[in-house]
Protein backbone atom coordinates (compact mmCIF):
# COMPACT_ATOMS: atom_id res chain seq x y z
CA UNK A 1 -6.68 -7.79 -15.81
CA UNK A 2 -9.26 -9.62 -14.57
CA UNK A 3 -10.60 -8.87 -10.43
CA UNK A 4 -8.95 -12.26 -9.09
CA UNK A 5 -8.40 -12.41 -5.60
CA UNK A 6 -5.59 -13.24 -3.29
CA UNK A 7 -5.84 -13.04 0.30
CA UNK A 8 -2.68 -13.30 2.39
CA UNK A 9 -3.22 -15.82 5.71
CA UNK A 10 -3.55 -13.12 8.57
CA UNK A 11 -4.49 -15.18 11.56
CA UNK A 12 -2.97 -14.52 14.93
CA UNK A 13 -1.27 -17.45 15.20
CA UNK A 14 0.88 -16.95 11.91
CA UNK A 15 1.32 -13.15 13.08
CA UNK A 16 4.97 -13.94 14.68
CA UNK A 17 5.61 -15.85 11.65
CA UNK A 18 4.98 -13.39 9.29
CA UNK A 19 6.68 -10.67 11.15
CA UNK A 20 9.62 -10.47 9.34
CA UNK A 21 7.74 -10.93 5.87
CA UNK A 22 7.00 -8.34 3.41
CA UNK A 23 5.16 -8.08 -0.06
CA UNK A 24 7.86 -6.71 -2.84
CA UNK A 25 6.01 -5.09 -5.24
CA UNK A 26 7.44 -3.18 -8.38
CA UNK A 27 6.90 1.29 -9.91
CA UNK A 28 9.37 1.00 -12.88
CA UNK A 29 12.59 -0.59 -12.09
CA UNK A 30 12.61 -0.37 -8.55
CA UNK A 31 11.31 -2.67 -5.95
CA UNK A 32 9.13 -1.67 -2.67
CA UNK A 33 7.82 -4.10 0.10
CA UNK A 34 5.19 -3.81 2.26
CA UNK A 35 4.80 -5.52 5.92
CA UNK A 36 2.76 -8.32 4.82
CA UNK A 37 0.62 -8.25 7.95
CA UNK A 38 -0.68 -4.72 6.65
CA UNK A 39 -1.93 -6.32 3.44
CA UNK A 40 -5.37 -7.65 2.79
CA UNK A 41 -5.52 -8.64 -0.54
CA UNK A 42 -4.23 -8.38 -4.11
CA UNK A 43 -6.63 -7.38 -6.84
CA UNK A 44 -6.68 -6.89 -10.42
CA UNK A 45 -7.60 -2.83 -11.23
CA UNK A 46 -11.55 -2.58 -11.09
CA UNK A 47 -13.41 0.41 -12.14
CA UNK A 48 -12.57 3.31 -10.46
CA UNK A 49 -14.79 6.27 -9.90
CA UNK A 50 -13.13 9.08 -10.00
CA UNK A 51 -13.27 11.55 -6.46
CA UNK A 52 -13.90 15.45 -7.57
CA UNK A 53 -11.20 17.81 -5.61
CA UNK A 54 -9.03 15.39 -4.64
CA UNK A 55 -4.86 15.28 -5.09
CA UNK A 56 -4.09 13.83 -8.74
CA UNK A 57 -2.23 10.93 -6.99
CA UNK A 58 -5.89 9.73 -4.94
CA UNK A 59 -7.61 8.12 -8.32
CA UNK A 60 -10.78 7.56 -6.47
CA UNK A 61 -13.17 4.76 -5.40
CA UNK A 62 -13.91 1.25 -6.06
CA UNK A 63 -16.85 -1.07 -4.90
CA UNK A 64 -15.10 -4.19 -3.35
CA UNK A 65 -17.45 -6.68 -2.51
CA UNK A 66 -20.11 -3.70 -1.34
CA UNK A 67 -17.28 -1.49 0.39
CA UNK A 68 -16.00 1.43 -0.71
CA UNK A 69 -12.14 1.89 -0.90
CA UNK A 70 -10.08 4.68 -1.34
CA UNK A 71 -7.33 4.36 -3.85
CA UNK A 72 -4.12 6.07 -4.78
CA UNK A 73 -1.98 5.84 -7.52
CA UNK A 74 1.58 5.55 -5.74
CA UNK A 75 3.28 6.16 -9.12
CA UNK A 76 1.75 9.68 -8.89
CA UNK A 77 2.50 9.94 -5.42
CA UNK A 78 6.04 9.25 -5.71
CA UNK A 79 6.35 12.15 -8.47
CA UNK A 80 6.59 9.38 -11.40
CA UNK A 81 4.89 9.53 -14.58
CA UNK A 82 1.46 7.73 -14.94
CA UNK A 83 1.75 4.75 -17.22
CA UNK A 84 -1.44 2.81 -18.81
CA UNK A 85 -2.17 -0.08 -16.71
CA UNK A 86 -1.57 -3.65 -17.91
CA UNK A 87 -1.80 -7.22 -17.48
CA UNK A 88 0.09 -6.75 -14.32
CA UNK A 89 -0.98 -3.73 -12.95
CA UNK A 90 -2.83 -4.31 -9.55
CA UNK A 91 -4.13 -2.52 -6.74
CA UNK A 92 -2.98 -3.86 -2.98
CA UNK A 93 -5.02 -3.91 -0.25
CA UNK A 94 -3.73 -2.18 2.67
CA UNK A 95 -4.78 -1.82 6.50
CA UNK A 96 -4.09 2.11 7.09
CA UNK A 97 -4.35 3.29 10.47
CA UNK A 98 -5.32 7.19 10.80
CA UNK A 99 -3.53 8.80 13.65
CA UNK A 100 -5.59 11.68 13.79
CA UNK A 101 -8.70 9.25 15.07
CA UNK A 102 -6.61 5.80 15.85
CA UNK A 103 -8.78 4.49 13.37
CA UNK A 104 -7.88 2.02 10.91
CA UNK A 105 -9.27 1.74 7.30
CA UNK A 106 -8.66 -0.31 3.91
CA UNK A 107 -7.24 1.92 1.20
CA UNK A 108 -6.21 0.69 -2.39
CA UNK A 109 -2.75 0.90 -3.61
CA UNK A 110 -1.99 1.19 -7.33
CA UNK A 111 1.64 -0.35 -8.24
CA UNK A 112 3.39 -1.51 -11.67
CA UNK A 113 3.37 -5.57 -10.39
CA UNK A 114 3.06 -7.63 -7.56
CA UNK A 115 6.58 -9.76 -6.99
CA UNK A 116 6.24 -12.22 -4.05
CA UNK A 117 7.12 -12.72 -0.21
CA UNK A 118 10.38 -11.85 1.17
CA UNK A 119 11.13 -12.94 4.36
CA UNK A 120 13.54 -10.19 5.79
CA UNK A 121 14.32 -10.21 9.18
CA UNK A 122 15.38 -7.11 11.32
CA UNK A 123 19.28 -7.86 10.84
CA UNK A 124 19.26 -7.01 7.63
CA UNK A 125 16.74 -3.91 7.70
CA UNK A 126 19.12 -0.55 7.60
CA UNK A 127 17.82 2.83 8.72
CA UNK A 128 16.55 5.06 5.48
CA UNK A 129 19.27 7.25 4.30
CA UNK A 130 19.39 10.53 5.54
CA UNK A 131 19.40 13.36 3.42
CA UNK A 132 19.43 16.45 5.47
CA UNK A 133 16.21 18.80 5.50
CA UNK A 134 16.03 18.64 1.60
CA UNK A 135 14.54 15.31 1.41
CA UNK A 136 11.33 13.86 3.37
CA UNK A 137 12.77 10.30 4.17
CA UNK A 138 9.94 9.38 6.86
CA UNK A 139 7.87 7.26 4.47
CA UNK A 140 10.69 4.64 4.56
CA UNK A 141 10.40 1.91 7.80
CA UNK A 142 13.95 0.85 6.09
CA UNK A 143 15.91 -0.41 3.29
CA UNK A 144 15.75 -4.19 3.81
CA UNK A 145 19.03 -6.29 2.07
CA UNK A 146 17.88 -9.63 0.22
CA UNK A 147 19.94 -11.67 -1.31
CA UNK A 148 18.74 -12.71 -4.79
CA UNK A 149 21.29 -15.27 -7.00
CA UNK A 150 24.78 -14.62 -6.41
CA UNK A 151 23.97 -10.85 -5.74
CA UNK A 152 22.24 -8.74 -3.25
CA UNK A 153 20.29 -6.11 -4.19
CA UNK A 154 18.12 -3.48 -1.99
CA UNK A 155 14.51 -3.05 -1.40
CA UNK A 156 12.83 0.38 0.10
CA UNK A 157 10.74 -0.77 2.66
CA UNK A 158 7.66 1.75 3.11
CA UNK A 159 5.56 2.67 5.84
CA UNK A 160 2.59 2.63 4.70
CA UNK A 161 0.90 5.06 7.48
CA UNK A 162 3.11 7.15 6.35
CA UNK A 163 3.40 7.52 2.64
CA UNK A 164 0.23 9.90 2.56
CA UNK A 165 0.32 13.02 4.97
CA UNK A 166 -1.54 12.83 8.08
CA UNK A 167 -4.73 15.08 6.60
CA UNK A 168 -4.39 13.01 3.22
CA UNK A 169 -4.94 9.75 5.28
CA UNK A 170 -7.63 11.68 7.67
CA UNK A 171 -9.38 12.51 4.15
CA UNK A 172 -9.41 9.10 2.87
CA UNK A 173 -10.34 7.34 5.74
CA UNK A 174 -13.60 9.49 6.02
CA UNK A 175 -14.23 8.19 2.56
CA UNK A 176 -14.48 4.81 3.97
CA UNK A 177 -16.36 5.66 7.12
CA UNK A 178 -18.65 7.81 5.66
CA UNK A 179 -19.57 4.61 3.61
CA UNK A 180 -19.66 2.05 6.45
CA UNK A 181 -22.13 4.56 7.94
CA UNK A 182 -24.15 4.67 5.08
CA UNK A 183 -24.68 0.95 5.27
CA UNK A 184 -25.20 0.85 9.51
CA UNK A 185 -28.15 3.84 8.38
CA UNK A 186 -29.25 1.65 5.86
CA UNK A 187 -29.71 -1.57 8.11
């Protein structure tokens, strides 16, 4: 796939507008969204260099525009099988923020496809199912109803701060300080 760019509009004046919106995105047959204000853009795969001693879901780096972005593979995160990326497999953009420092960073996502906007508001956002101490449910900010045809169907609503472990995120967002760093040293 080629390295086209979209950029979501993220001004402050269509924040309370976009609210309630959320990129769906696809691993398999199931559908994911994203809070739309969290992403920054959509890009084809790029080259990615690999990181040595890292978990097998973090793929590595890539060079976006002279920054250096972490990216994972959520396929391999969520304890799916890798598949060879296609025509439609992209990596998202997404504004992380690292609670160990209250920093935030940009971190690549690896999914299947990119769908399109949903607007889902809060009425129809249910609480993650609860599975008793067996199953690690905190990664999900909901499961958001949307009505699709003449059926409704459900889409797992992540949180993206929260689908890596606190140290995983610390880890990555070094990455991408240690890099703008590198360029203030530079300068």
């Amino acid at each position: 796939m080629s390295a086209s760019t979209t950029t979501p509009q993220n001004n402050s004046s269509k924040s309370n507008d976009n609210q309630d919106k959320f990129l769906s995105f696809c691993l398999g047959n199931e559908e994911y969204g994203l809070e739309i204000l969290r992403v920054r853009e959509i890009i084809g795969v790029l080259d990615i260099t690999p990181l040595p001693q890292t978990a097998s879901y973090v793929k590595g780096v890539v060079n976006l525009r002279g920054k250096i972005i972490p990216v994972i593979e959520l396929r391999n995160k969520f304890g799916m099988p890798s598949v060879a990326y296609d025509d439609e497999t992209c990596i998202i953009v997404v504004e992380v923020n690292d609670s160990a420092s209250s920093d935030q960073f940009e971190m690549g996502v690896i999914v299947d496809s990119v769908r399109e906007v949903k607007n889902i508001g809060k009425s129809m956002i249910e609480p993650a199912p609860k599975f008793g101490g067996a199953l690690n449910t905190d990664y999900i900010m909901g499961m958001g109803k949307v009505t699709e045809g003449d059926h409704q169907k459900v889409l797992i609503l992540l949180d993206i701060d929260k689908v890596l472990s606190a140290n995983a995120v610390s880890q990555l967002a070094q990455v991408g300080r240690t890099d703008s760093e590198t360029d203030r040293l530079a300068a």
